[in-house]
C-alpha atoms as a PDB file:
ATOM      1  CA  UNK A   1      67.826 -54.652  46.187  1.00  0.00           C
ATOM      2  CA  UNK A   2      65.889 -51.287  45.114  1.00  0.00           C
ATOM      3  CA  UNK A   3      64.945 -52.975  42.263  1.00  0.00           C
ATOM      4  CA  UNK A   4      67.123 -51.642  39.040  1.00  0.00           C
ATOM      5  CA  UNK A   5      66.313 -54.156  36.162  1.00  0.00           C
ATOM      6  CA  UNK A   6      67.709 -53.719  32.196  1.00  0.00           C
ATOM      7  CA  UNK A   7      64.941 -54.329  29.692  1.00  0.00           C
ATOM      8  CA  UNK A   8      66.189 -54.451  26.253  1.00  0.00           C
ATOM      9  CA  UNK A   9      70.049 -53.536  25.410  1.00  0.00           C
ATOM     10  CA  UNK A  10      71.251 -53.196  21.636  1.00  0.00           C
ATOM     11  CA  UNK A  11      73.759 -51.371  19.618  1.00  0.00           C
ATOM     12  CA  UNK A  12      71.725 -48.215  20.095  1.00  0.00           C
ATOM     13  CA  UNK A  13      70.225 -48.289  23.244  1.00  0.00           C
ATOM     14  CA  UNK A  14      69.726 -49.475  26.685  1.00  0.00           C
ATOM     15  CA  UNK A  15      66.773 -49.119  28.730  1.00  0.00           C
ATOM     16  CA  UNK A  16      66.179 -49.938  32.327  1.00  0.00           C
ATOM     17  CA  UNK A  17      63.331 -49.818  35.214  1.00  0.00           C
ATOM     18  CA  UNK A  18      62.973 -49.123  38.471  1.00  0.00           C
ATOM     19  CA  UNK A  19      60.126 -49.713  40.471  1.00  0.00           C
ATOM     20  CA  UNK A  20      58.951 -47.157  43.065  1.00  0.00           C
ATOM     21  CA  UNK A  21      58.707 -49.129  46.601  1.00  0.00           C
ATOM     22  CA  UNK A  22      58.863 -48.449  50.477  1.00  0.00           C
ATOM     23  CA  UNK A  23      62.273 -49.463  50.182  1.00  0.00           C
ATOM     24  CA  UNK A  24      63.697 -46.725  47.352  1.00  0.00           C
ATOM     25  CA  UNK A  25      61.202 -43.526  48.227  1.00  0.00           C
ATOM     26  CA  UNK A  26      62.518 -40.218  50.113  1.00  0.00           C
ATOM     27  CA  UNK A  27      60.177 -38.756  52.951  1.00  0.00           C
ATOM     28  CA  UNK A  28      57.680 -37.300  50.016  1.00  0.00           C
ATOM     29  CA  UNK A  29      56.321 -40.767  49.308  1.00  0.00           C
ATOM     30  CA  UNK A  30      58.789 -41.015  45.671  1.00  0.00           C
ATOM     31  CA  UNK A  31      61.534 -42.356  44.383  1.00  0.00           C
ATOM     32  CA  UNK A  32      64.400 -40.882  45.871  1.00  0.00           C
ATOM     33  CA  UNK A  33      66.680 -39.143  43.614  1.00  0.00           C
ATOM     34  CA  UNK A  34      69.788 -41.861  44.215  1.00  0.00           C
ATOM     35  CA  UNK A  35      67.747 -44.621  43.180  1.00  0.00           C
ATOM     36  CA  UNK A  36      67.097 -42.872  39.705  1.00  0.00           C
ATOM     37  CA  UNK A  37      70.226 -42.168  39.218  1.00  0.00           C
ATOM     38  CA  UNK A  38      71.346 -45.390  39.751  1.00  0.00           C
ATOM     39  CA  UNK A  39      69.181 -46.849  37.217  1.00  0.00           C
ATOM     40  CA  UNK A  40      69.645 -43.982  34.735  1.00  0.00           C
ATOM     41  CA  UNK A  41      73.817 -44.588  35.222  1.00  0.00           C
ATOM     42  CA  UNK A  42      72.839 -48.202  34.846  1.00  0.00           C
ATOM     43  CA  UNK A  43      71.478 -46.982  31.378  1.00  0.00           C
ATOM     44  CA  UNK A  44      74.870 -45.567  30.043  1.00  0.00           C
ATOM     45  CA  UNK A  45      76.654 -47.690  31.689  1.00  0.00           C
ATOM     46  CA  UNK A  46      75.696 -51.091  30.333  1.00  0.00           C
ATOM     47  CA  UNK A  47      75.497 -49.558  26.981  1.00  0.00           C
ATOM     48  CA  UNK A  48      79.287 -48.689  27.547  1.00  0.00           C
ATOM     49  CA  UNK A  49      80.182 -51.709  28.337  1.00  0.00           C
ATOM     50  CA  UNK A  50      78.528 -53.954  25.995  1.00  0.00           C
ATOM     51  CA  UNK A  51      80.432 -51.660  23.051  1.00  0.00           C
ATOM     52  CA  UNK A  52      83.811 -52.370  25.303  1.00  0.00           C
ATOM     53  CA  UNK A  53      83.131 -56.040  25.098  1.00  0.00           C
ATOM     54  CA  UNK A  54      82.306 -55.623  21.327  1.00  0.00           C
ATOM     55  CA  UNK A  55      85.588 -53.555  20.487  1.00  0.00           C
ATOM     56  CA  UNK A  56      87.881 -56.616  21.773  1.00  0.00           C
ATOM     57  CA  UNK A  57      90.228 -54.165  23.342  1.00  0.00           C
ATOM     58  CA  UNK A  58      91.218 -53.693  27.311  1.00  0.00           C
ATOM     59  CA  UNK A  59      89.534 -50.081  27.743  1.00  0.00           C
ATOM     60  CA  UNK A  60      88.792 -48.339  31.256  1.00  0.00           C
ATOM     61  CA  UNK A  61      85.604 -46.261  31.534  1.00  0.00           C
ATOM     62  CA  UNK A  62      84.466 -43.932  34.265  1.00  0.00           C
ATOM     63  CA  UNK A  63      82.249 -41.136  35.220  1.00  0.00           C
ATOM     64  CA  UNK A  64      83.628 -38.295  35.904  1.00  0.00           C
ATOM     65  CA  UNK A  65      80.852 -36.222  36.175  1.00  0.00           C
ATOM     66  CA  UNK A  66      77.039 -35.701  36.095  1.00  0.00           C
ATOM     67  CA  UNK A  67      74.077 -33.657  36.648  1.00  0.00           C
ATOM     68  CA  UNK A  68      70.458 -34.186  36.829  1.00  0.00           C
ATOM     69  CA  UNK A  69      67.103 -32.331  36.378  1.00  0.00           C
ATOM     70  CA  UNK A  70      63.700 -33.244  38.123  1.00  0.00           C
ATOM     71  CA  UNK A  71      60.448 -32.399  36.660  1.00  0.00           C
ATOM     72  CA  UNK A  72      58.154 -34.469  38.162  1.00  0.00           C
ATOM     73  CA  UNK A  73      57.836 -37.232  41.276  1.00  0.00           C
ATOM     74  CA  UNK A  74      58.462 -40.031  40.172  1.00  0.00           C
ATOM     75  CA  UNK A  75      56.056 -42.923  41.041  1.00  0.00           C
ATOM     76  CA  UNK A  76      54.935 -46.205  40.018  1.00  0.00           C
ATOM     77  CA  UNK A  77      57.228 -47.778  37.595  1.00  0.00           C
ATOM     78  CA  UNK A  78      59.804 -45.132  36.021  1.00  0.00           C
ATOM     79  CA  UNK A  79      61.610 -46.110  32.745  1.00  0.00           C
ATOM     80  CA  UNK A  80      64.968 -45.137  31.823  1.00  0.00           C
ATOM     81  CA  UNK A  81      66.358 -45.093  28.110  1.00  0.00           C
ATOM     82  CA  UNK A  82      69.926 -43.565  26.457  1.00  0.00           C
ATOM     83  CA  UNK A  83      70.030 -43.679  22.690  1.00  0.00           C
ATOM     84  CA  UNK A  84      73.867 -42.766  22.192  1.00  0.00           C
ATOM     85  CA  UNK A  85      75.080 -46.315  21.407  1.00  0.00           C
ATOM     86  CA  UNK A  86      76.703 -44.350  18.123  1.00  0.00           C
ATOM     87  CA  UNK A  87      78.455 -41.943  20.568  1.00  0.00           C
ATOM     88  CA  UNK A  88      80.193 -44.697  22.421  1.00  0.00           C
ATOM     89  CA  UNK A  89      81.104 -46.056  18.911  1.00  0.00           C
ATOM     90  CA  UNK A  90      82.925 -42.925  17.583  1.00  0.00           C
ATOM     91  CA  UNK A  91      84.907 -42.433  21.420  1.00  0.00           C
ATOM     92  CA  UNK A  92      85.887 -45.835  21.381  1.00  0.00           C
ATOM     93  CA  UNK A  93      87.315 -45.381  17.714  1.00  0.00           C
ATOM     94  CA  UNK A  94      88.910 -42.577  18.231  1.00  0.00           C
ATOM     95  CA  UNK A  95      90.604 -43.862  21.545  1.00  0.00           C
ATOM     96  CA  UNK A  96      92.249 -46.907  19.680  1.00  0.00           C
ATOM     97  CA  UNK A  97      92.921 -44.738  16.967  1.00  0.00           C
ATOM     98  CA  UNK A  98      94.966 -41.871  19.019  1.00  0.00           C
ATOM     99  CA  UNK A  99      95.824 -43.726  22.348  1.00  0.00           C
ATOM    100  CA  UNK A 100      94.390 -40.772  24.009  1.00  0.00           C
ATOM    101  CA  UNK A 101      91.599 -41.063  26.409  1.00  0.00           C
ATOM    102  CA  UNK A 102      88.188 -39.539  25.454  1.00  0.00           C
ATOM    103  CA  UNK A 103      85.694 -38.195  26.996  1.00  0.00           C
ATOM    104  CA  UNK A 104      81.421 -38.033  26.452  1.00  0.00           C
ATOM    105  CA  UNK A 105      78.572 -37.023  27.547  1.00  0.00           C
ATOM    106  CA  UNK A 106      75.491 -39.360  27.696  1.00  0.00           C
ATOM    107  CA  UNK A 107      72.074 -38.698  28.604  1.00  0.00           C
ATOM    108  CA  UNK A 108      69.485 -41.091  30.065  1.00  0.00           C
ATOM    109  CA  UNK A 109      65.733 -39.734  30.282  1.00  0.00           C
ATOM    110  CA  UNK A 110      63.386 -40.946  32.996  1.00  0.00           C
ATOM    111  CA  UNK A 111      59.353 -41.566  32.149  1.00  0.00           C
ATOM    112  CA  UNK A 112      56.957 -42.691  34.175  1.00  0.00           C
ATOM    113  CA  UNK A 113      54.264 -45.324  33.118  1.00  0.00           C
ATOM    114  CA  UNK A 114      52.256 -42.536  31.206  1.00  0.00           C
ATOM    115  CA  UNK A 115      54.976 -41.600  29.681  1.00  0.00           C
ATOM    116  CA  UNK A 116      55.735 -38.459  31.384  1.00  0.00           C
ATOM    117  CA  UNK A 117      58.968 -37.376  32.186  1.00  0.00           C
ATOM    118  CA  UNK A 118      60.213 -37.396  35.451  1.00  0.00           C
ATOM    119  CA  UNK A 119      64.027 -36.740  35.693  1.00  0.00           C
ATOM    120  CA  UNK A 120      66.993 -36.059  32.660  1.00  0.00           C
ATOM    121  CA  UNK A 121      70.777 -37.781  33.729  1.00  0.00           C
ATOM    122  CA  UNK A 122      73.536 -36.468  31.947  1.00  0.00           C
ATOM    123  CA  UNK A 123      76.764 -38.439  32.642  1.00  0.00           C
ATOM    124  CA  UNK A 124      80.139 -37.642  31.527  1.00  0.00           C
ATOM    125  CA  UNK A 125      81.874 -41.002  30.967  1.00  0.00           C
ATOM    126  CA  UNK A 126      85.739 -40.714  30.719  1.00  0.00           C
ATOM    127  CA  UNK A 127      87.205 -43.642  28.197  1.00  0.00           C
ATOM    128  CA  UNK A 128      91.080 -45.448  27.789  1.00  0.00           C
ATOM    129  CA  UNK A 129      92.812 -47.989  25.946  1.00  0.00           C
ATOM    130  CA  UNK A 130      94.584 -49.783  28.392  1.00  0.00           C
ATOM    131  CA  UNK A 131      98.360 -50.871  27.879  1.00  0.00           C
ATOM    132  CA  UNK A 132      99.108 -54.339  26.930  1.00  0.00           C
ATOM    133  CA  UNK A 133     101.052 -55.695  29.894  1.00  0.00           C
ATOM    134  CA  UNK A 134     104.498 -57.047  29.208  1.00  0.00           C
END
């Protein structure tokens, strides 16, 4: 509905738009701040779960934290990209491995169509092997 769409996923990265509209901008006439998260979560997120998928194994995943920085309004149409496919590899690894959940921290930088940045997400993604059921 406000417009969140994934571009390109691979091993490495995810990236994902957002359009600014009337229906996703705060009183100042941008994007509000919920909507770009959304779409930089999205980022992470998808990434995450495409490596779940990939692993073959039953894992939860969940943020358990996150913070955000602003540096510019964000208009038009903003991009959002994470590069830490690798990152998910060595937590998923090392959760099989162990049995122990994991934690990580990904980050998913906003530009806008000039390629300026607008906002840095940093989620902390919390990772389990699930028990086989009996």
């Amino acid at each position: 509905m406000c417009g969140v769409r994934t571009k390109f996923i691979d091993s490495k990265k995810c990236i994902v738009t957002v359009k600014h509209r009337w229906i996703n901008q705060n009183p100042f006439n941008s994007m509000f701040w919920a909507v770009q998260g959304m779409a930089a979560e999205f980022s992470t997120g998808a990434l995450m779960i495409s490596k779940i998928q990939a692993s073959g194994k039953r894992i939860s995943m969940l943020v358990t934290s996150n913070k955000a920085v602003f540096t510019k309004k964000a208009t038009g149409r903003i991009t959002f990209t994470c590069h830490d496919g690798e990152l998910i590899d060595a937590a998923i690894e090392k959760a099989i491995e162990t049995g122990e959940g994991q934690t990580l921290w990904m980050k998913s930088i906003g530009v806008n169509q000039d390629g300026v940045e607008v906002s840095t997400f940093d989620f902390e993604w919390s990772l389990k092997v699930k028990q086989s059921k009996k």
